[in-house]
Protein backbone atom coordinates (compact mmCIF):
# COMPACT_ATOMS: atom_id res chain seq x y z
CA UNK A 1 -39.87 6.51 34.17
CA UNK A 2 -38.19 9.62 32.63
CA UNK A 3 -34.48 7.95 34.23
CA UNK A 4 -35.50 4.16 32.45
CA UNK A 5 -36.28 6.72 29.01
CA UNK A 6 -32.65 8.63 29.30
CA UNK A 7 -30.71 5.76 30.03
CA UNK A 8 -32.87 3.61 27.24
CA UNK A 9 -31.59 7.04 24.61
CA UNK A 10 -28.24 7.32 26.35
CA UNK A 11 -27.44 3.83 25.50
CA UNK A 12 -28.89 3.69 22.02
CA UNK A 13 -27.04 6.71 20.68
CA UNK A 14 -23.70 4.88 22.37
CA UNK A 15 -24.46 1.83 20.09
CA UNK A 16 -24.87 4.22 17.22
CA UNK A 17 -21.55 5.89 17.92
CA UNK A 18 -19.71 2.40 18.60
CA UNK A 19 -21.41 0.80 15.61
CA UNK A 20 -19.96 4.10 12.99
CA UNK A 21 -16.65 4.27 14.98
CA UNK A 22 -16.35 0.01 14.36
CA UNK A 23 -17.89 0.03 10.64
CA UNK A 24 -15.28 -0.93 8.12
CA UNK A 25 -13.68 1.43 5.39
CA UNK A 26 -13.49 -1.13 3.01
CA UNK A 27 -10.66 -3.29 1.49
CA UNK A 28 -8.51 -2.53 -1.16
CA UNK A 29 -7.05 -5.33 -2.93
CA UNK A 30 -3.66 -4.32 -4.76
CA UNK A 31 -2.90 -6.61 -8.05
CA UNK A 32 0.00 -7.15 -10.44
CA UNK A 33 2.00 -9.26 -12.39
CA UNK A 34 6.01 -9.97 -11.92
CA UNK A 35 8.00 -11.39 -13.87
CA UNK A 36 11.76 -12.11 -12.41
CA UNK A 37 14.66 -10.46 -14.35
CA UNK A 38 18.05 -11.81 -14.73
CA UNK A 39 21.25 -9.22 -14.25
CA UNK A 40 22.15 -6.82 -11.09
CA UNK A 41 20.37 -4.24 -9.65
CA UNK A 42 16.55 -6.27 -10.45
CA UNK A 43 13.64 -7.11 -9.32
CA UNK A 44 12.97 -4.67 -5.94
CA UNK A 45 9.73 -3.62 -5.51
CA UNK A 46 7.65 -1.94 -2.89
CA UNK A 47 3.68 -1.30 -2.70
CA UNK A 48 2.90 1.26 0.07
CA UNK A 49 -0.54 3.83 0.45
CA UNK A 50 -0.01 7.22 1.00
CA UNK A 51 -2.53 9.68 2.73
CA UNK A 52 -4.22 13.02 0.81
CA UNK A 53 -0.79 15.07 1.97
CA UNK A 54 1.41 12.54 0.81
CA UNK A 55 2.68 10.77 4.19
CA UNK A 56 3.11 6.90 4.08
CA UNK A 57 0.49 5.81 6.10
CA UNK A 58 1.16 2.16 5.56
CA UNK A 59 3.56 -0.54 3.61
CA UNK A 60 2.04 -3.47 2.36
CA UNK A 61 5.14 -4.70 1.20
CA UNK A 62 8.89 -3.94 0.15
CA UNK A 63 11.55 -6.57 -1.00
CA UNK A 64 13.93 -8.25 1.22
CA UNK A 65 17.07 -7.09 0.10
CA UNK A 66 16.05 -3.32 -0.32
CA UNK A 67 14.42 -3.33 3.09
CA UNK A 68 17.09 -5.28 5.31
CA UNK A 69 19.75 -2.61 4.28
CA UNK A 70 20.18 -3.60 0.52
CA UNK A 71 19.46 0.36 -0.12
CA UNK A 72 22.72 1.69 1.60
CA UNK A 73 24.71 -0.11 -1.01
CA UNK A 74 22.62 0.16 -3.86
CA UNK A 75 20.93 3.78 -3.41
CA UNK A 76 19.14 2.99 -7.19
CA UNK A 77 16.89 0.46 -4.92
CA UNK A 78 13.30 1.72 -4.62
CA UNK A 79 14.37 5.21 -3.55
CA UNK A 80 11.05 6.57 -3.22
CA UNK A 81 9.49 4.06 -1.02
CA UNK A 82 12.71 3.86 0.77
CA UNK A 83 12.50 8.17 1.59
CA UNK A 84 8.93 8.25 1.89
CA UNK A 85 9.33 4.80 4.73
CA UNK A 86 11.89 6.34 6.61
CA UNK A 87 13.53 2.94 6.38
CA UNK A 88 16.55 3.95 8.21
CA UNK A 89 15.03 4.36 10.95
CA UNK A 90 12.91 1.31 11.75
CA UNK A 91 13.34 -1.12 13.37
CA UNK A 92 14.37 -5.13 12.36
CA UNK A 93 10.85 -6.18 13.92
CA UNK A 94 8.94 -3.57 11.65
CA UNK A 95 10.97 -4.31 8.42
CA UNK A 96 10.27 -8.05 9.05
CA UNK A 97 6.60 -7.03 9.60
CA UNK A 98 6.12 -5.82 5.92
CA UNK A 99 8.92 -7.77 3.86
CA UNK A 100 9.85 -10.72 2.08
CA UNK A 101 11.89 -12.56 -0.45
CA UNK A 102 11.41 -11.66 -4.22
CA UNK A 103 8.73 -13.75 -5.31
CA UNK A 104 7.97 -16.03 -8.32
CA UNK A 105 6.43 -15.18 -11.31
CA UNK A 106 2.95 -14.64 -11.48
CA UNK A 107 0.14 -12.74 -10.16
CA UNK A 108 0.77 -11.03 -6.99
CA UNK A 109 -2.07 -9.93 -4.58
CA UNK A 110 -1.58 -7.60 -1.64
CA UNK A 111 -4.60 -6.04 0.50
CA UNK A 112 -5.01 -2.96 2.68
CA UNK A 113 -7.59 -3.02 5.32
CA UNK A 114 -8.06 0.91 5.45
CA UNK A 115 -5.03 0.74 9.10
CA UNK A 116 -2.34 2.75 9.46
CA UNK A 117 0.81 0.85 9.92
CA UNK A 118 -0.11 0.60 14.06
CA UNK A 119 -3.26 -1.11 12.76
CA UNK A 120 -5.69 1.72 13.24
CA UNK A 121 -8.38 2.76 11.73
CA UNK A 122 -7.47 6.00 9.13
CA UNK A 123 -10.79 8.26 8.68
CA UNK A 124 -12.57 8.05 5.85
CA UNK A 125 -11.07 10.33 2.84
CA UNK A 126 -8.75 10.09 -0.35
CA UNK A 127 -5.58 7.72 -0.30
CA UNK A 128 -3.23 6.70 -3.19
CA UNK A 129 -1.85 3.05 -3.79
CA UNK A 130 1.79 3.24 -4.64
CA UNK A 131 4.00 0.83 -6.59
CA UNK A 132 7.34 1.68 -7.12
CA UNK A 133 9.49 -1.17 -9.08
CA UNK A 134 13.32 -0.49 -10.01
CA UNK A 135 14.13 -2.49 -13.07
CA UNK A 136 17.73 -2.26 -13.39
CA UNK A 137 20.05 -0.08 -12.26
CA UNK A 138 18.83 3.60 -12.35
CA UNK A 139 15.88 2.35 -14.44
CA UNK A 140 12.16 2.42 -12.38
CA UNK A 141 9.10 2.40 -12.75
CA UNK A 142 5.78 3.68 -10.56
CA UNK A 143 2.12 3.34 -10.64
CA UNK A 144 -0.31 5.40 -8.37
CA UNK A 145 -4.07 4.89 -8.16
CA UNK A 146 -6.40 7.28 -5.75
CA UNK A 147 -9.04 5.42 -4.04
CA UNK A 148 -11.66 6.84 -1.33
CA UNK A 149 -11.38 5.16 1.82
CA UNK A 150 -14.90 4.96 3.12
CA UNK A 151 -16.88 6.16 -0.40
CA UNK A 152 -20.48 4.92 0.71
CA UNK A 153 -21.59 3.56 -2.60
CA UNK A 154 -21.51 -0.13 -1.58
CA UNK A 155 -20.39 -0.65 -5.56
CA UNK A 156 -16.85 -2.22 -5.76
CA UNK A 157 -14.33 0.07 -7.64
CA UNK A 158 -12.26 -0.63 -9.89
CA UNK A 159 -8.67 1.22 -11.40
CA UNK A 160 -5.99 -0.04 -13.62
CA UNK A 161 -2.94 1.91 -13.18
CA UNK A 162 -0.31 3.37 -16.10
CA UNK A 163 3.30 3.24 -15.89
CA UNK A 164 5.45 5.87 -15.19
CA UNK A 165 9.09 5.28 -16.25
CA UNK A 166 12.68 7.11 -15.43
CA UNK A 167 15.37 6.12 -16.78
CA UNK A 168 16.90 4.66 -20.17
CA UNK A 169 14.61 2.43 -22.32
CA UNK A 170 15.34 -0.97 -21.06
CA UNK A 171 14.23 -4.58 -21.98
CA UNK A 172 13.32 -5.40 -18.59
CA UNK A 173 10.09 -2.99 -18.45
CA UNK A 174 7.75 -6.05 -18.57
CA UNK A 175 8.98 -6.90 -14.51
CA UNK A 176 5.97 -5.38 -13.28
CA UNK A 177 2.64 -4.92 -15.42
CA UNK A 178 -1.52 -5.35 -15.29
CA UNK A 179 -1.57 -3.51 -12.49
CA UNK A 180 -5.09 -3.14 -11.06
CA UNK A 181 -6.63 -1.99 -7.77
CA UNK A 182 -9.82 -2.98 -6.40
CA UNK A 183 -11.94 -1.22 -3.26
CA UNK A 184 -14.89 -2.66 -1.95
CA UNK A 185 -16.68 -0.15 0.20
């Protein structure tokens, strides 16, 4: 009787383990609009999530051009998603993994699933969305908004994000705009 009662505990603090180990972080659901400039030097763009210390844990995505080599000609290009990546030293299959052509106009939705970019499971803790847009030429903009990976409140969560500019004041500003991220726990 007393081996049927251990095994019987033994297995139902496993399942308790397995079932916290396997219980999802949450989704964070990334949201902007774009609109497409005209002129050189335009329309790159990368959204990435950083951990607490500031390592890129994850891209969700990063322009075509910038991110199959467009950088090593024009350095301007998304700098600090492309020094934070460590884009010169991935691979083709990885790049292809996380990029794509500029896109149309409109409302652009990206989502993180709370992986790493290996597709496992960070811990619970702080993280930062990232949006870094270069405008023209030396001209960028980024947005940042914390969220807490694993908060247990159940309540969705809900951030807009403010610009931060460099560069000259420049009429193409509006590229990138409403940007809003969402967690669900």
């Amino acid at each position: 009787m007393k081996k049927i009662l251990f095994v019987f505990v033994f297995c139902l603090s496993f399942s308790r383990v397995f079932a916290q180990s396997s219980a999802s972080p949450g989704m964070a659901e990334i949201s902007f609009s774009f609109k497409r400039q005209s002129g050189f030097s335009t329309n790159q763009f990368a959204v990435w999530i950083e951990d607490s210390r500031g390592t890129l844990v994850k891209t969700l995505f990063a322009t075509k051009f910038t991110a199959g080599g467009g950088y090593a000609r024009r350095p301007m290009s998304i700098p600090l998603w492309v020094s934070k990546s460590g884009l010169s030293s991935l691979d083709k299959k990885a790049v292809d993994g996380f990029s794509g052509a500029t896109p149309r106009n409109g409302t652009l939705n990206y989502s993180w699933d709370g992986t790493d970019k290996n597709g496992i499971r960070l811990a619970p803790g702080e993280y930062r969305v990232f949006l870094e847009g270069t405008l023209k030429e030396d001209n960028k903009v980024l947005y940042s908004v914390p969220i807490t990976l694993g908060s247990g409140t159940g309540n969705p969560v809900e951030r807009e994000a403010r610009p931060e500019y460099s560069g000259s004041r420049t009429r193409e500003r509006d590229m990138l705009g409403n940007v809003k991220v969402s967690y669900r726990p």
